[in-house]
Protein backbone atom coordinates (compact mmCIF):
# COMPACT_ATOMS: atom_id res chain seq x y z
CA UNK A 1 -124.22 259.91 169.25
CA UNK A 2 -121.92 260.51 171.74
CA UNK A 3 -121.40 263.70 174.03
CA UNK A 4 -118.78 264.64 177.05
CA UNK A 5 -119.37 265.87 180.03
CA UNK A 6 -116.39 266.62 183.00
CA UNK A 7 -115.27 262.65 183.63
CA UNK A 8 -118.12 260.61 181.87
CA UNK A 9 -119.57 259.72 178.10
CA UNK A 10 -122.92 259.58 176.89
CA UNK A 11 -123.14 257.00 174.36
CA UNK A 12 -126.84 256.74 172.71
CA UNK A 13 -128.19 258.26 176.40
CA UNK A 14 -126.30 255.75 177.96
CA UNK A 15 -123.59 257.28 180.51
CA UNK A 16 -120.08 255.44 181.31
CA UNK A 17 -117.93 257.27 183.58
CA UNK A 18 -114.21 255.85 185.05
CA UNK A 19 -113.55 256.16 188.51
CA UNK A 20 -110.58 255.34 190.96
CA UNK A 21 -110.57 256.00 194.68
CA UNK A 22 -107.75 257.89 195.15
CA UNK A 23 -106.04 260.07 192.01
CA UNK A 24 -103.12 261.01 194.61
CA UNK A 25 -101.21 258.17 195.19
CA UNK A 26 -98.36 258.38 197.35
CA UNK A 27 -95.42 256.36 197.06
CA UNK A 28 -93.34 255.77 200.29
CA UNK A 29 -89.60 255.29 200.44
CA UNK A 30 -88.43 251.94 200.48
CA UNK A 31 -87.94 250.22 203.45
CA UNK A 32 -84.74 248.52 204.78
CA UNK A 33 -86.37 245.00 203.57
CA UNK A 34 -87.54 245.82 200.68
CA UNK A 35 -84.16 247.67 199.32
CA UNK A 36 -82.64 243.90 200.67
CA UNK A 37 -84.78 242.27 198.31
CA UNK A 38 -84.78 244.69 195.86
CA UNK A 39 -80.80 244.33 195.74
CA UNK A 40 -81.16 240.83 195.29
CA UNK A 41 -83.40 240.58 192.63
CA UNK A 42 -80.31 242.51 190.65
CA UNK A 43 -78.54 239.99 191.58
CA UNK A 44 -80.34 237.62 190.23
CA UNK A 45 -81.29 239.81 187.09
CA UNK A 46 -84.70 239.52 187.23
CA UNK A 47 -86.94 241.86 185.32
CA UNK A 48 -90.38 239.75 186.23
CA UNK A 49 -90.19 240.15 189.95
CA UNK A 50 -92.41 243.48 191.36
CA UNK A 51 -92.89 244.50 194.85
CA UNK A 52 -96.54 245.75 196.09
CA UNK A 53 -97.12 249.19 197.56
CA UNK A 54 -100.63 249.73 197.80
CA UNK A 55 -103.95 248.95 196.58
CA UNK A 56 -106.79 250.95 195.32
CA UNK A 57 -110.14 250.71 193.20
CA UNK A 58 -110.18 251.38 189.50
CA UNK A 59 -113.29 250.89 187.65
CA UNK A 60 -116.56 252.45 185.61
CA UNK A 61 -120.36 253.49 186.60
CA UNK A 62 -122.66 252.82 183.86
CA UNK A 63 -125.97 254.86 183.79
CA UNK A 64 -128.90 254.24 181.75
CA UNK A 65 -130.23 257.64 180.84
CA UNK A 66 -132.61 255.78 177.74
CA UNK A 67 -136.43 255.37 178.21
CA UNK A 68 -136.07 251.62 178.64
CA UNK A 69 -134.23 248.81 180.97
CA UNK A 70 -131.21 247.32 179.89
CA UNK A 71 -128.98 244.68 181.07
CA UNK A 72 -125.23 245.38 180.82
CA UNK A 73 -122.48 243.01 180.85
CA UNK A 74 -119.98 243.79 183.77
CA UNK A 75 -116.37 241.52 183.40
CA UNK A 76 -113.17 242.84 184.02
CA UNK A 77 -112.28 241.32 180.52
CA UNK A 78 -114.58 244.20 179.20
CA UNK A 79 -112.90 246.84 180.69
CA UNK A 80 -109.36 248.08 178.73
CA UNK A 81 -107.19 250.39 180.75
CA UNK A 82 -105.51 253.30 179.02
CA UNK A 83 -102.89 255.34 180.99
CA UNK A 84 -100.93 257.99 179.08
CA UNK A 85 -97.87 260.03 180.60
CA UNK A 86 -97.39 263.87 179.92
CA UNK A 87 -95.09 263.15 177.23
CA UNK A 88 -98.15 261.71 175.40
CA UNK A 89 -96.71 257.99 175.62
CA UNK A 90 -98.79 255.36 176.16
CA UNK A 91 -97.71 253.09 178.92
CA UNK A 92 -99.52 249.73 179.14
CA UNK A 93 -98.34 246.15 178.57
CA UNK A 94 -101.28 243.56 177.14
CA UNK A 95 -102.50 241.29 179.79
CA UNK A 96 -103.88 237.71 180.05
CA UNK A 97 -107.32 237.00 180.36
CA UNK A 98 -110.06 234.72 179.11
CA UNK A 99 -113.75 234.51 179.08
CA UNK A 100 -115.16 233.67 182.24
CA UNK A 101 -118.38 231.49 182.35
CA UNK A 102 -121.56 234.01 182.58
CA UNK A 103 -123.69 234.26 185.50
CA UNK A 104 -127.03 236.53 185.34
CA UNK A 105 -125.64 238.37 188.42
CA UNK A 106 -123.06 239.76 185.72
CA UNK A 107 -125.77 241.21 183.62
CA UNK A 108 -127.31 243.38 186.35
CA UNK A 109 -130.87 244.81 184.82
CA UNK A 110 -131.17 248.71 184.96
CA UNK A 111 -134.65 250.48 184.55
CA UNK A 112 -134.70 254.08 183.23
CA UNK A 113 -132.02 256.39 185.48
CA UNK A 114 -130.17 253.70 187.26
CA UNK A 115 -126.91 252.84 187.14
CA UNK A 116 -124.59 250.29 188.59
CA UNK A 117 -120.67 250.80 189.48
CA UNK A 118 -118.21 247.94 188.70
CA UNK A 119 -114.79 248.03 190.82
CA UNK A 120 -111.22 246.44 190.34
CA UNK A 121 -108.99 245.99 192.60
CA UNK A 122 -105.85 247.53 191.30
CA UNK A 123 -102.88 248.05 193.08
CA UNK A 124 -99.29 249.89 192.46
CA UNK A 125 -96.18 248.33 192.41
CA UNK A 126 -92.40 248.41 192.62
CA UNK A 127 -89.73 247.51 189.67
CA UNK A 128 -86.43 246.88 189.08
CA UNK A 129 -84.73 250.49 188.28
CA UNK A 130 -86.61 251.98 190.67
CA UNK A 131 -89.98 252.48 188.38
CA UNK A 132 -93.29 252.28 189.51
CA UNK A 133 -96.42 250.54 188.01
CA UNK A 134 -100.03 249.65 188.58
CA UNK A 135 -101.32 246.36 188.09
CA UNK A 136 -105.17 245.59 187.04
CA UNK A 137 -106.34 242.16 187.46
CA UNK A 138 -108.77 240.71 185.39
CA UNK A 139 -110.38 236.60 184.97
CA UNK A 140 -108.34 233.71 185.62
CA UNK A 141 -105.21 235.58 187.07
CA UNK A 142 -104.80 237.33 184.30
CA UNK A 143 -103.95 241.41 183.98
CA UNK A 144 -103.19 244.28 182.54
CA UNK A 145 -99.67 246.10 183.70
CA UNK A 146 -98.91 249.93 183.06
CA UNK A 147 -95.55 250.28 183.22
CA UNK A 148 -92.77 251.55 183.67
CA UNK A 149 -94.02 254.52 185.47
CA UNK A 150 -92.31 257.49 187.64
CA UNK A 151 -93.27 260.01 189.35
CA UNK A 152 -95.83 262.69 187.87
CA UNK A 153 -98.93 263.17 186.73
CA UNK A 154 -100.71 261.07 184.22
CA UNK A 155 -103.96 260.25 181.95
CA UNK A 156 -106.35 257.64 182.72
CA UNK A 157 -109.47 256.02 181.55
CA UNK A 158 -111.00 253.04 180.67
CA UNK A 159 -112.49 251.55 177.37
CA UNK A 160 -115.45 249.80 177.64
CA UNK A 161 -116.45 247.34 174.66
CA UNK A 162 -119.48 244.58 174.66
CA UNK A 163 -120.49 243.01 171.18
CA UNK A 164 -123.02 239.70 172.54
CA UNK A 165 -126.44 241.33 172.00
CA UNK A 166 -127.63 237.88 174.25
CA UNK A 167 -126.52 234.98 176.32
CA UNK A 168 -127.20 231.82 177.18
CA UNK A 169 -127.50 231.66 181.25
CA UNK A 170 -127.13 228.10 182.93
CA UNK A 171 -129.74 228.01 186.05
CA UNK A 172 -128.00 227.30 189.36
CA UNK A 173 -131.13 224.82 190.34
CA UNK A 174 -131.34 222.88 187.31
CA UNK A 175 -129.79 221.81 183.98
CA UNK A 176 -131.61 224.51 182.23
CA UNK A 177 -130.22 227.20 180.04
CA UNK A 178 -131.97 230.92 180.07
CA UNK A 179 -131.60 233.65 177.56
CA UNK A 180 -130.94 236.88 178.63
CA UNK A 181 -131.34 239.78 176.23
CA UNK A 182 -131.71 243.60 175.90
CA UNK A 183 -127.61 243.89 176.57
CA UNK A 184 -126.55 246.79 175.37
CA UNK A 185 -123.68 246.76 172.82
CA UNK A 186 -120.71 248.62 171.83
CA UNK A 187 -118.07 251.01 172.64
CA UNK A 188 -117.27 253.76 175.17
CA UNK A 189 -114.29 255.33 175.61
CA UNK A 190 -114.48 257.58 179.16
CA UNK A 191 -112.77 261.10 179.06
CA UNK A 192 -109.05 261.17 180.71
CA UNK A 193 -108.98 262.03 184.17
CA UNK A 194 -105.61 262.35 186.22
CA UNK A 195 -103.71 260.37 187.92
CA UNK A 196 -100.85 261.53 189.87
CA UNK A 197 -97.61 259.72 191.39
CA UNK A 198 -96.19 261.30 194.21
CA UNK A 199 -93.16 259.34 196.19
CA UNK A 200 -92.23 260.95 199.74
């Protein structure tokens, strides 16, 4: 069973909730370089090349709100961004990414009312055409891209989806292999909350 409440999910007493540190972000004019190399990149007709504004954190707390500890599985190749614009378009390009090699420090253990927060570091961006977007990395150099966006105000949340029920651990002081179970599976998708672009 699921339920809603302001910014978070409950999902079998389970509680996800997205959260970015700053929902205001403003965009500042170009600046004589940057319109330099932003002229020269049409030059060259590039559509690949971006130019970095600023960074923030984009990411999910996970509470455990059952009667019994449970490990969770915290990746950024878990997490799948969502942004939608007020025209109800959604605005996110497929990155790469690939399964990283497990560690037991990514299935933190939560007893009964804990929770644990799990940060990206995201960061907006300049295109070509004078659009904006925000860049989420994930494992390996890999991403996600929402683009092309402007300024306004927007929806945003993450998906969070885990289907291995165990894992095989390799210990850091010996060749041996540890099984970690009690991960909690499935799917939570977070309520929208807003985002908004605001250029000076």
């Amino acid at each position: 069973m699921a339920s809603f409440e302001d910014n978070a999910v409950e999902i079998n007493s389970v509680c996800f909730e997205t959260l970015v540190s700053k929902q205001v972000l403003t965009v500042p004019k170009k600046n004589y370089v940057q319109k330099l190399q932003y002229l020269f990149q049409v030059l060259l007709q590039s559509e690949e090349n971006t130019f970095p504004i600023t960074s923030l954190q984009m990411g999910i707390r996970v509470t455990n709100n059952t009667d019994n500890t449970l490990r969770f599985r915290l990746a950024s190749d878990l997490l799948y961004p969502e942004i939608v614009s007020q025209d109800g378009e959604i605005l996110v390009e497929g990155g790469s990414f690939s399964y990283t090699q497990s560690e037991e420090s990514s299935y933190p253990s939560l007893i009964p009312k804990a929770n644990v927060t799990f940060f990206l570091e995201a960061q907006t961006f300049w295109l070509l055409g004078n659009k904006l977007g925000i860049s989420i990395p994930t494992s390996n150099y890999g991403g996600w891209k929402l683009k092309p966006l402007k300024a306004g105000v927007y929806q945003f949340r993450f998906t969070y989806y885990n289907s291995q029920t165990e894992v095989k651990i390799d210990e850091l002081s010996s060749k041996d292999t540890k099984n970690l179970e009690g991960i909690w599976t499935g799917e939570a998708k977070t309520p929208f909350i807003e985002l908004h672009l605001v250029q000076n």
